[in-house]
Protein backbone atom coordinates (compact mmCIF):
# COMPACT_ATOMS: atom_id res chain seq x y z
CA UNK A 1 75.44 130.61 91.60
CA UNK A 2 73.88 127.22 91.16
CA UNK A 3 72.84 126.62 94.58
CA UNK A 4 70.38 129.66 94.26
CA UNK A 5 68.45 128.04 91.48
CA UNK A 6 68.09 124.21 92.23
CA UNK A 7 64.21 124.48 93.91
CA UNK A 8 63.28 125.70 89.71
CA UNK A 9 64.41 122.38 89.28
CA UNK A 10 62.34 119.94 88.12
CA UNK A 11 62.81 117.46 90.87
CA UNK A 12 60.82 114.35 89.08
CA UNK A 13 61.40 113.08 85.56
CA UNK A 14 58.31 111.72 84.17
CA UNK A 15 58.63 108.83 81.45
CA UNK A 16 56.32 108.86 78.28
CA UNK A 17 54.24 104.83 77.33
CA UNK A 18 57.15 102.95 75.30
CA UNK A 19 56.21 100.56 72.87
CA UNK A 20 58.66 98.06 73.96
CA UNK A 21 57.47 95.88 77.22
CA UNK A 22 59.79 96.55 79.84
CA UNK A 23 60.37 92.56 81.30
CA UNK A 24 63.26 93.70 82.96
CA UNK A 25 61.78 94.67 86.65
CA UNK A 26 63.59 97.24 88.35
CA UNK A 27 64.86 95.60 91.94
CA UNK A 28 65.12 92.27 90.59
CA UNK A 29 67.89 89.90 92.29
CA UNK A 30 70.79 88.63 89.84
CA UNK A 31 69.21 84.68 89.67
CA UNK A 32 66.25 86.80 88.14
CA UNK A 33 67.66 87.73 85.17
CA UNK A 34 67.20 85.85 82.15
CA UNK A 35 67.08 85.50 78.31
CA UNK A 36 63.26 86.61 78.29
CA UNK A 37 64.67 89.77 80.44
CA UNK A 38 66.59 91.45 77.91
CA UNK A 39 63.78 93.86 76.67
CA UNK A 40 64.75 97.31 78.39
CA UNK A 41 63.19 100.95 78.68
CA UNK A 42 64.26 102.72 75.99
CA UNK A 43 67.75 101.13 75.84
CA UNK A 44 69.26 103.97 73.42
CA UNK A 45 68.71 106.46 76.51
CA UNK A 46 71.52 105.17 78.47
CA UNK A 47 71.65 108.09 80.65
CA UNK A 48 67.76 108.57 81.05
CA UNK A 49 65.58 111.36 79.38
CA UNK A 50 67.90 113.94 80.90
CA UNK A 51 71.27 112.49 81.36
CA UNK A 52 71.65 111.39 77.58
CA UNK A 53 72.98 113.33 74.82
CA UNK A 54 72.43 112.47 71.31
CA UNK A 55 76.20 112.62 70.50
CA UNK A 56 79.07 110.32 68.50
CA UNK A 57 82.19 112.32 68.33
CA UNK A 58 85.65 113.24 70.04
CA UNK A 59 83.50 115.15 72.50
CA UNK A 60 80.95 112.72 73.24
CA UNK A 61 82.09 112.22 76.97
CA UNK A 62 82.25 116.40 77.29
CA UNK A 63 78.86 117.41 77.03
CA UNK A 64 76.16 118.61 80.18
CA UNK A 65 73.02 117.19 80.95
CA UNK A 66 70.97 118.91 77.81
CA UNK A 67 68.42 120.51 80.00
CA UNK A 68 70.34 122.05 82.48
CA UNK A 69 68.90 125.80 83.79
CA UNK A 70 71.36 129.10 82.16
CA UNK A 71 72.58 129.55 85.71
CA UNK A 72 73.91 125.91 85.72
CA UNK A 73 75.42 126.42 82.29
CA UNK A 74 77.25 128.78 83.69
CA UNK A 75 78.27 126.79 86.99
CA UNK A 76 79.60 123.92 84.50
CA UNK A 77 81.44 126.31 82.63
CA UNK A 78 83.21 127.90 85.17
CA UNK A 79 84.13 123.64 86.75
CA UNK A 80 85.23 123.06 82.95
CA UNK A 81 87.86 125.61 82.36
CA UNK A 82 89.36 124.43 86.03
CA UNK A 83 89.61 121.06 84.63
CA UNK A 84 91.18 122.23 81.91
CA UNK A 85 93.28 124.36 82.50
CA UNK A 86 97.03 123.42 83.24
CA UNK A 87 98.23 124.94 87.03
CA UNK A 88 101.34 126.53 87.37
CA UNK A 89 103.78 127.09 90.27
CA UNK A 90 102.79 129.42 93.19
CA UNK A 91 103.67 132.72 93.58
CA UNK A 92 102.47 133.59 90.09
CA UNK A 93 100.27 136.74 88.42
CA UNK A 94 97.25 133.75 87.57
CA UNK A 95 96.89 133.22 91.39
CA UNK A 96 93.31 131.23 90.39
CA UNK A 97 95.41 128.64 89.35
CA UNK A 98 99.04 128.52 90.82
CA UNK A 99 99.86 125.82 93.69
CA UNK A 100 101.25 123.00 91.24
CA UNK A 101 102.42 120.42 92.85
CA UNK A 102 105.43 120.43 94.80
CA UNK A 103 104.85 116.72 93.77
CA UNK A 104 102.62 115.73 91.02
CA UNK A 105 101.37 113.45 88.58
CA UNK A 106 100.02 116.10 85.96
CA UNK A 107 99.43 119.66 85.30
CA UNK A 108 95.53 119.35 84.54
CA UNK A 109 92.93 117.29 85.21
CA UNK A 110 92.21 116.81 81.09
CA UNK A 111 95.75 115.87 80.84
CA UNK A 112 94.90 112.67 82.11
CA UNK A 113 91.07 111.99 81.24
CA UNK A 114 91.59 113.88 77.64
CA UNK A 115 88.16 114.74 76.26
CA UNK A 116 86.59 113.30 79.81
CA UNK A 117 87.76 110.10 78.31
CA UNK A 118 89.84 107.66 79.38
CA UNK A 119 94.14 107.66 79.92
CA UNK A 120 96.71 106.07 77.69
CA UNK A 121 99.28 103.44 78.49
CA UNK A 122 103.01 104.67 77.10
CA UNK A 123 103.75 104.08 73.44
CA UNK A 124 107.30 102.58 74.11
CA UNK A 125 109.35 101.48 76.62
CA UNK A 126 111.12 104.63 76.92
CA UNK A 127 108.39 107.08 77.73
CA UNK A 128 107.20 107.54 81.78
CA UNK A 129 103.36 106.70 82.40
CA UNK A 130 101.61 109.87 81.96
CA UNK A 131 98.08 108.96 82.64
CA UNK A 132 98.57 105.90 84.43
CA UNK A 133 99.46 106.09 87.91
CA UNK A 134 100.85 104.28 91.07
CA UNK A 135 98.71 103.30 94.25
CA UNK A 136 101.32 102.19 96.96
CA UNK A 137 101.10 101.10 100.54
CA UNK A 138 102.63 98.82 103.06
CA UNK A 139 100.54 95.80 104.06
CA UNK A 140 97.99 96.54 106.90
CA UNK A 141 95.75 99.11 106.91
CA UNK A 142 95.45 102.92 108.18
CA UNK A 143 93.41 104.37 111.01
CA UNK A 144 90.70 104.36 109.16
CA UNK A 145 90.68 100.82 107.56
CA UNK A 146 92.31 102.05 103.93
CA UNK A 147 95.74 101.39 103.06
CA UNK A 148 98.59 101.87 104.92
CA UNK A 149 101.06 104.55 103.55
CA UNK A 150 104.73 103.96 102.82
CA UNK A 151 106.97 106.05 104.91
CA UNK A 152 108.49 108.97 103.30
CA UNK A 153 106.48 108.09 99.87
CA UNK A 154 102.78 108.12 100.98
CA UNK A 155 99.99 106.31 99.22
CA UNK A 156 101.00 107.01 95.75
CA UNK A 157 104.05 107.72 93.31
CA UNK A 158 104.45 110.86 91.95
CA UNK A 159 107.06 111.05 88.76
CA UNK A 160 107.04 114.86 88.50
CA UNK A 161 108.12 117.76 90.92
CA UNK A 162 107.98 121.46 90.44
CA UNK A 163 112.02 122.89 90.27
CA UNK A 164 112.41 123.05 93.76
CA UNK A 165 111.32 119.69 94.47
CA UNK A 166 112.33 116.02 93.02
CA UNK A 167 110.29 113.35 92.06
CA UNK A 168 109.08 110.15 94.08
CA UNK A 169 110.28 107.83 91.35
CA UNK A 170 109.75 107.28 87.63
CA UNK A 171 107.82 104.48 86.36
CA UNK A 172 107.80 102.90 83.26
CA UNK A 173 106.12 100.06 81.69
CA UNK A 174 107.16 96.74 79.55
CA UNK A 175 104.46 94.41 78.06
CA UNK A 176 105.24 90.65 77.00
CA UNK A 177 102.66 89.29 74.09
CA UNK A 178 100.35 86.08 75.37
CA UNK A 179 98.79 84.22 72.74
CA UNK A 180 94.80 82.95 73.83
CA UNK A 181 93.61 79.97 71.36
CA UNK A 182 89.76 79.68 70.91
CA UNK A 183 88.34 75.63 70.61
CA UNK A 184 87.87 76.84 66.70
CA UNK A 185 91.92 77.33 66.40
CA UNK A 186 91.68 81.02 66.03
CA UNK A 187 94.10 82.58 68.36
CA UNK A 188 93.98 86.58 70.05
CA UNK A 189 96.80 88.06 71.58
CA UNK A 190 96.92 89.61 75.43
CA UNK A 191 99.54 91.92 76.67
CA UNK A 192 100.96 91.47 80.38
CA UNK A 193 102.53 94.65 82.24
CA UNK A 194 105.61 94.57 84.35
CA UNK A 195 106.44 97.90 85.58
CA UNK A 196 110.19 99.33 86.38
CA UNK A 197 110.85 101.76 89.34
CA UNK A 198 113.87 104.20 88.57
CA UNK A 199 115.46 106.98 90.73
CA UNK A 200 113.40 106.11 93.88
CA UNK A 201 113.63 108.71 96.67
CA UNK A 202 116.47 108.24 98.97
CA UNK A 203 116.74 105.10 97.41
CA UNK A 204 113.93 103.58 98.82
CA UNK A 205 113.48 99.57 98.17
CA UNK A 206 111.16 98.54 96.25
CA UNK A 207 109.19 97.12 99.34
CA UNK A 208 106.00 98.08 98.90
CA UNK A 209 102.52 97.08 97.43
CA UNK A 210 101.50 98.70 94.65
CA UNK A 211 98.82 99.18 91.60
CA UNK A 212 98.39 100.97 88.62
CA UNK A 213 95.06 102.66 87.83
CA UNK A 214 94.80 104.41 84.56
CA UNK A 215 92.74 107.40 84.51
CA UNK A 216 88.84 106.73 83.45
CA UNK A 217 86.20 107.85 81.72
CA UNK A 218 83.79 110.56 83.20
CA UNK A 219 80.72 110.46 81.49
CA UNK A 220 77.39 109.55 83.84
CA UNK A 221 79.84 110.07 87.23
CA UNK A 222 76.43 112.25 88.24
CA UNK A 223 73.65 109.49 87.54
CA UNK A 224 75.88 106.59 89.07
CA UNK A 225 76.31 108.61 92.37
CA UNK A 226 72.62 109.13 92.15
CA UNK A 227 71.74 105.65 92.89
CA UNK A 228 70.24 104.79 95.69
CA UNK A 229 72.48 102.78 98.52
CA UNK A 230 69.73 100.05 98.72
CA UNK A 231 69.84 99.58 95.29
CA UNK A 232 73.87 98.75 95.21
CA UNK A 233 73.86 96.86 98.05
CA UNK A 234 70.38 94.34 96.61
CA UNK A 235 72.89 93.03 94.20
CA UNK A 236 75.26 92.29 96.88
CA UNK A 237 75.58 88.61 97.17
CA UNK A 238 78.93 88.35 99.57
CA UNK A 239 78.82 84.77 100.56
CA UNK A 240 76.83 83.61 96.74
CA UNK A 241 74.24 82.41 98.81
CA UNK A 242 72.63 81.58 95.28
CA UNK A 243 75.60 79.67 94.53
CA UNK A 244 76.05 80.80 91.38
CA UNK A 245 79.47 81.23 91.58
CA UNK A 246 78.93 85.45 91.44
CA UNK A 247 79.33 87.29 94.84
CA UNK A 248 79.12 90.77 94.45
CA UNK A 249 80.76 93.33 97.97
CA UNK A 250 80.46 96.47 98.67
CA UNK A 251 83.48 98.07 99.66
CA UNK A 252 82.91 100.73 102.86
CA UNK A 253 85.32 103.31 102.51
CA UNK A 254 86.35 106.66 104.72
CA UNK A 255 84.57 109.90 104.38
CA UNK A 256 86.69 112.64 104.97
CA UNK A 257 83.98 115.59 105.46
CA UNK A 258 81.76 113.39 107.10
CA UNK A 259 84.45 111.71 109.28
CA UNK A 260 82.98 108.39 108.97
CA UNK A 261 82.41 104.78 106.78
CA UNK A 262 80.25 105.42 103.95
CA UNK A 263 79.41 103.12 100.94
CA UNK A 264 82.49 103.24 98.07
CA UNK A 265 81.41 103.71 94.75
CA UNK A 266 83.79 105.28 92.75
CA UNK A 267 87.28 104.55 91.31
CA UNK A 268 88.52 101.16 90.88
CA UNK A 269 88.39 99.36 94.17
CA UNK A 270 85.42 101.39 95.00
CA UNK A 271 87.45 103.44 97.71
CA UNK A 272 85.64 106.53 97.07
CA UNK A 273 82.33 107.41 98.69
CA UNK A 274 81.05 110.01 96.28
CA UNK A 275 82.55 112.47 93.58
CA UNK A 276 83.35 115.81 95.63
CA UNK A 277 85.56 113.52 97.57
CA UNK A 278 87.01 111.78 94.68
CA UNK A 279 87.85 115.03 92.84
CA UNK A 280 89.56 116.54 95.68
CA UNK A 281 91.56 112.79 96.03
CA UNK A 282 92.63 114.00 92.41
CA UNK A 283 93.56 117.44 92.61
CA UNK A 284 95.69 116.37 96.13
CA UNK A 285 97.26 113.00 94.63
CA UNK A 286 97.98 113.88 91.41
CA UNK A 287 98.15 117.46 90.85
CA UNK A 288 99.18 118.77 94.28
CA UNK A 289 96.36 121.22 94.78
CA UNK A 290 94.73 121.76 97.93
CA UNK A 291 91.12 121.50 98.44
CA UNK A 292 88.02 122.46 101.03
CA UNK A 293 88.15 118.23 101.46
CA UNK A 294 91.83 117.92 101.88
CA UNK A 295 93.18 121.41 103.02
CA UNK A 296 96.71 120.27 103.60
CA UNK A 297 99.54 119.28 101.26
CA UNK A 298 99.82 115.62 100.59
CA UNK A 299 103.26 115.12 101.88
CA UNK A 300 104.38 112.02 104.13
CA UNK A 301 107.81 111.61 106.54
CA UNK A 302 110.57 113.09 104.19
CA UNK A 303 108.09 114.82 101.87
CA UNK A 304 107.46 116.88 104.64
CA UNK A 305 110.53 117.46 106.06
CA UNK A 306 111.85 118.39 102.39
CA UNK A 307 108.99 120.56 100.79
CA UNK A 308 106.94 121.61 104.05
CA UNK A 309 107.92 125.05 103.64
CA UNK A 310 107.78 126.02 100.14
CA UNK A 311 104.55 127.65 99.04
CA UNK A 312 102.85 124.59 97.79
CA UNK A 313 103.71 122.36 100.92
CA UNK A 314 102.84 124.82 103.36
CA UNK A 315 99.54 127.16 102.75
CA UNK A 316 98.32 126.52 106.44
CA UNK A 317 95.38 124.95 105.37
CA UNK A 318 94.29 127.60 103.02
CA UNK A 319 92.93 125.50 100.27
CA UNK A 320 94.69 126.26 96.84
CA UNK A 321 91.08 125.63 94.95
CA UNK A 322 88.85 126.90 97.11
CA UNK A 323 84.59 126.93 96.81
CA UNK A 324 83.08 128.30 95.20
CA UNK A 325 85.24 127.13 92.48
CA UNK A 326 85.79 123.71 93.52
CA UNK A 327 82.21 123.08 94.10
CA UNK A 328 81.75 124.48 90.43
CA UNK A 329 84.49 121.86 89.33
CA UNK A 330 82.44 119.09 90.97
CA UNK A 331 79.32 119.54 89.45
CA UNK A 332 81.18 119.79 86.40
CA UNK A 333 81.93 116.38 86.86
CA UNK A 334 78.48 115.40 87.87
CA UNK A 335 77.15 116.81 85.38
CA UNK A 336 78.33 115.62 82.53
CA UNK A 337 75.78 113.67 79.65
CA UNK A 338 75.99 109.59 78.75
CA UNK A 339 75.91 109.72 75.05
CA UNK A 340 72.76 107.91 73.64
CA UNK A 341 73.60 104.08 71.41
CA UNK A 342 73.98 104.39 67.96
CA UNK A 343 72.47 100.98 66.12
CA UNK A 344 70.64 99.59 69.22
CA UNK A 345 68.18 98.17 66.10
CA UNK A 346 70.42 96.31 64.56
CA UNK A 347 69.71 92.40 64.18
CA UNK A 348 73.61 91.71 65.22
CA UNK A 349 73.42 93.83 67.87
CA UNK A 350 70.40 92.63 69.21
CA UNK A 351 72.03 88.75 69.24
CA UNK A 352 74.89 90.25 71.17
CA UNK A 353 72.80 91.25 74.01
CA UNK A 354 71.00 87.92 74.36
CA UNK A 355 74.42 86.23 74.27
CA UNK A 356 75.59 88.90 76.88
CA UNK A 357 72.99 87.88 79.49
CA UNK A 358 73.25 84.22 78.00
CA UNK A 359 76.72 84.41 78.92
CA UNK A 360 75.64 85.65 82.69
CA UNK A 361 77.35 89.02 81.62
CA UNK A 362 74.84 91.38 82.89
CA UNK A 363 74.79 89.38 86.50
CA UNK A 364 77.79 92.10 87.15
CA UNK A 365 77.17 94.37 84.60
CA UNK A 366 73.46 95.21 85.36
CA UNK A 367 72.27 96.64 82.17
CA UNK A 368 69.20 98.79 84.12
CA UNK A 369 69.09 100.72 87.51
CA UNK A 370 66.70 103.81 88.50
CA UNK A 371 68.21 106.66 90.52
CA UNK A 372 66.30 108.29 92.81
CA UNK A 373 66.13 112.06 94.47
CA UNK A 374 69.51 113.96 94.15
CA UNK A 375 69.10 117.24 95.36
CA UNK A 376 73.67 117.63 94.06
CA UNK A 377 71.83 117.74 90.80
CA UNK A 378 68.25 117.31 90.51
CA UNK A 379 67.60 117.01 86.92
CA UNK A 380 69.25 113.61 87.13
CA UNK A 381 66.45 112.23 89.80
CA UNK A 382 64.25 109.47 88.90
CA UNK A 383 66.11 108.08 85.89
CA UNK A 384 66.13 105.01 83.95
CA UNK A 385 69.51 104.38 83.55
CA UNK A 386 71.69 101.79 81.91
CA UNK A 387 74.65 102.12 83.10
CA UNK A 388 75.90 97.89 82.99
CA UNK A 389 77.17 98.30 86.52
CA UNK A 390 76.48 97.08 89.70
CA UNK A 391 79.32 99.31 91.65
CA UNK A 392 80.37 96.22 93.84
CA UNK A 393 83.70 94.41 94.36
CA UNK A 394 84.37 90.89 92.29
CA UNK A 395 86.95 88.94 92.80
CA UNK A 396 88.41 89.30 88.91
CA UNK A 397 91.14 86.49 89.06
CA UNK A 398 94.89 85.84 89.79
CA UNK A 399 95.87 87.35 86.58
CA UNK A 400 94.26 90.82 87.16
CA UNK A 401 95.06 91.06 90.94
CA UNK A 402 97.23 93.73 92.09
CA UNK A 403 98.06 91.57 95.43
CA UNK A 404 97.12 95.17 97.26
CA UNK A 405 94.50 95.65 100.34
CA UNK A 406 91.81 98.91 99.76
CA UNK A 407 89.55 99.02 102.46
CA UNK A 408 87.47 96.32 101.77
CA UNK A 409 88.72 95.00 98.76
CA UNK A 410 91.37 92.68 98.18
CA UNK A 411 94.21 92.08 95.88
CA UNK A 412 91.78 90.11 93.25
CA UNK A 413 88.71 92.00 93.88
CA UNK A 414 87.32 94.98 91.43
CA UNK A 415 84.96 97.21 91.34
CA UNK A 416 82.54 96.07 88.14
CA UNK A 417 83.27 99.23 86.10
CA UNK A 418 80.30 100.64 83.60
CA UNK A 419 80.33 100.14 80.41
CA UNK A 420 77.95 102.62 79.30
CA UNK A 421 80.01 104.60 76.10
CA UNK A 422 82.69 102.40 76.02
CA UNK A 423 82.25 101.99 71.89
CA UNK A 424 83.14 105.55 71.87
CA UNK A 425 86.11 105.44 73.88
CA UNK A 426 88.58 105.29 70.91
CA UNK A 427 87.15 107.93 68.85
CA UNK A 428 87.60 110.17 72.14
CA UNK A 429 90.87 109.14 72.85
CA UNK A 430 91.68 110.69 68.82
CA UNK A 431 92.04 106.73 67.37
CA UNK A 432 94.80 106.28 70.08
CA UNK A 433 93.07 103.44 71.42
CA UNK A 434 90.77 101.63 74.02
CA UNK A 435 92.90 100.93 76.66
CA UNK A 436 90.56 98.73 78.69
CA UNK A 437 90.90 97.11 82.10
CA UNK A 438 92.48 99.07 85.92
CA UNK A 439 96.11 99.54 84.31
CA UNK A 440 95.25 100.21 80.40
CA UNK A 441 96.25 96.34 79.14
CA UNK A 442 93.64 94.98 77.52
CA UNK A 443 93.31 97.22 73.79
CA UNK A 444 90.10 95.81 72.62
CA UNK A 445 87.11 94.74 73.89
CA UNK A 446 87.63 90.87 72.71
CA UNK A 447 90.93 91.29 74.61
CA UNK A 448 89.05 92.45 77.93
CA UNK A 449 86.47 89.98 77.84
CA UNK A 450 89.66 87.73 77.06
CA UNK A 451 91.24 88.74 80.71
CA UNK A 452 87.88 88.42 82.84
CA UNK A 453 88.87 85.58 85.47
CA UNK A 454 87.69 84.69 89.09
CA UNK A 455 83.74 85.35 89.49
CA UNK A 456 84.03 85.96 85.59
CA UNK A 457 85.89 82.94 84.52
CA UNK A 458 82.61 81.24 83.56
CA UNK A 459 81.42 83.78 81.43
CA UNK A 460 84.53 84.02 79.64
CA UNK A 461 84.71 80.11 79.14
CA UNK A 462 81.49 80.24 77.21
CA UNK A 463 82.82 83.01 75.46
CA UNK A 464 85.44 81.63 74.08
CA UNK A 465 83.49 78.75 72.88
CA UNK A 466 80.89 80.72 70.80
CA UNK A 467 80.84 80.34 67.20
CA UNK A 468 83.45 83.28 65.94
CA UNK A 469 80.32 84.43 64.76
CA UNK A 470 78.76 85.26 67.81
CA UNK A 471 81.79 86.31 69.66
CA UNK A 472 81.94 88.99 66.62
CA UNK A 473 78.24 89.82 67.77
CA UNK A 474 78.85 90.28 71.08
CA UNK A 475 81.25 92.56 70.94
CA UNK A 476 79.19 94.35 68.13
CA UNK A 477 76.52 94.98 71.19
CA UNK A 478 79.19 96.45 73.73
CA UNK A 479 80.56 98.56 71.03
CA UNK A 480 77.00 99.78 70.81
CA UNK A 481 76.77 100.94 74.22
């Protein structure tokens, strides 16, 4: 198994000379960055010399590190087909993968992040989100400092239930058009969500907090858990003691093995601490499958009292995926490749990145970070990474705030999400779409950069006023990345 073979590992990557001066200094503080900082090591590599792979297609987001050892092969093999494949209910002759549930959001893991890509808001009014689901929680805050679950519905809504079970609720989703006008008269059009709760359990009021979060993208999970702490938390600028109007907080979040605070860097408050925890979050939340993390159903108040005893509600803390096939399906998810840039060259695309940091973009979306030793995964030590992340909490504006505590982070505040392969996102998602934003509103990237408020509102003021142009340039570059 992998753990046998990570000392052949080649712990250190070593860089070749580029031609292209590096003025963008590793460690340097947001104020630093500039229009003459722009120049960056071997850009197209947005994963680093071993976390990149040279690929634009539906699978672009699916691919492993390319020089990963035959044994690890094998390990991310054996994590793939788990994410994959669709459980069923327990007893049943596949006992590998039977447990389903008795609540659930989905079947798979890929049902949700299809091609390691990102979920899709419902085509009509009619159909239930599939890969969009519901945070909930009552206001003040658990044991532990997170969220406070809702009695007899828990932290989260789940709209599916195996036969002997019933569903928390259904959800479904409305949007109502809003039209943006640019100074030049040209106009875009937003779309604002209001969501509908149906068939609630026991009839349960619509009292609590909630937040959808639509399923994301995979690719580089591996190299952004590789960055060092002290790295995240230099950008950190809580109190903008710079005063320029960008703050930057890290959310501290629980871990569960650990039994302690621990920087959050994953999902999108940033109330995950690393990815074995936030895969097991997944598999318990949304699937209903036990894990080595979280050993025990996810059932709260009547939950229990209902389901306790059926085979998936009660396995006495057996764990339904167990190691060493969870830890397979976890470096699975580490593991998997940033697909390199495509026209990085290209005179337009080159104006749109000085007009992103011109536009104090890349204050939050750091365009270059270096990860240091990661003994999960070795191969992705030492990297030059641009990931255009800085994995902290910004307060993102009334009209994007969910009004809903997580740890840390407040109702406006979001975790700056990377944008690393986000031109690809629609050719993964089979031409279905972008689907941009925490809840899947925004559809394009104009429209994104349209709904930036808060910390962001700035940047998006000066966006709007470009030339049409250069708007069409900068959104040239992000397709690019």
């Amino acid at each position: 198994m992998r753990w046998y073979f990570k000392k052949s590992f080649v712990i250190g990557a070593v860089f070749s000379s580029v031609a292209v001066l590096n003025l963008y200094l590793l460690g340097c503080t947001r104020e630093e960055l500039t229009l003459g900082d722009i120049q960056l090591a071997r850009e197209e590599l947005q994963g680093g010399e071993n976390g990149t792979i040279n690929l634009a297609s539906a699978n672009a987001f699916a691919q492993p590190i390319p020089p990963m050892l035959t044994a690890d092969v094998i390990d991310f093999k054996v994590g793939r087909s788990f994410f994959h494949t669709a459980w069923v209910i327990a007893p049943s002759s596949t006992k590998a993968v039977d447990g389903l549930g008795p609540l659930y959001n989905a079947r798979s893991c890929n049902s949700c992040h299809v091609g390691d890509g990102r979920g899709l808001t419902p085509s009509s009014p009619e159909e239930q989100l599939s890969s969009v689901l519901i945070r909930i929680s009552m206001p003040g805050q658990d044991s532990h400092g997170g969220p406070n679950p809702v009695p007899d519905l828990g932290l989260q809504l789940r709209n599916a239930a195996i036969l002997t079970a019933k569903p928390d609720a259904q959800v479904y989703a409305t949007y109502a058009d809003k039209t943006v006008t640019y100074p030049d008269g040209s106009a875009a059009t937003l779309r604002t969500p209001a969501y509908q709760f149906k068939n609630l359990r026991n009839n349960h009021p619509v009292n609590f907090l909630f937040s959808p979060r639509i399923a994301g993208q995979l690719a580089g999970m591996g190299l952004l858990e590789a960055i060092p702490e002290q790295t995240i938390l230099s950008y950190a600028d809580p109190h903008d003691s710079n005063n320029d109007g960008i703050s930057g907080k890290a959310n501290y979040v629980w871990n569960e093995e650990k039994q302690q605070t621990a920087l959050g860097r994953f999902g999108w408050k940033a109330n995950q601490p690393n990815i074995r925890q936030q895969v097991a979050a997944a598999y318990s939340g949304d699937i209903g499958i036990t894990t080595p993390v979280f050993p025990q159903a996810s059932l709260s108040g009547l939950q229990q009292t209902l389901y306790g005893k059926l085979p998936e509600g009660n396995n006495n803390g057996k764990p339904e995926l167990p190691d060493p096939f969870f830890a397979n399906t976890v470096f699975y998810t580490q593991a998997l490749a940033v697909p390199q840039r495509r026209n990085w060259t290209d005179a337009a695309v080159q104006k749109g990145k000085a007009l992103f940091f011109q536009l104090s973009c890349a204050k939050c979306h750091i365009p270059q970070l270096q990860t240091g030793n990661f003994a999960d995964v070795p191969l992705l030590s030492n990297q030059t990474i641009h990931p255009y992340t800085d994995l902290l909490l910004h307060d993102m504006g009334d009209d994007l705030a969910d009004g809903r505590n997580d740890f840390l982070a407040t109702g406006n505040e979001w975790r700056t999400p990377p944008l690393w392969g986000i031109g690809l996102v629609r050719l993964v998602n089979n031409n279905k779409g972008m689907f941009l934003m925490h809840d899947g509103r925004a559809r394009t990237i104009e429209e994104a950069v349209l709904w930036h408020g808060g910390e962001a509102e700035k940047s998006k003021e000066a966006f709007m006023k470009l030339a049409k142009t250069d708007r069409e340039a900068l959104i040239k570059f992000i397709n690019d990345l």
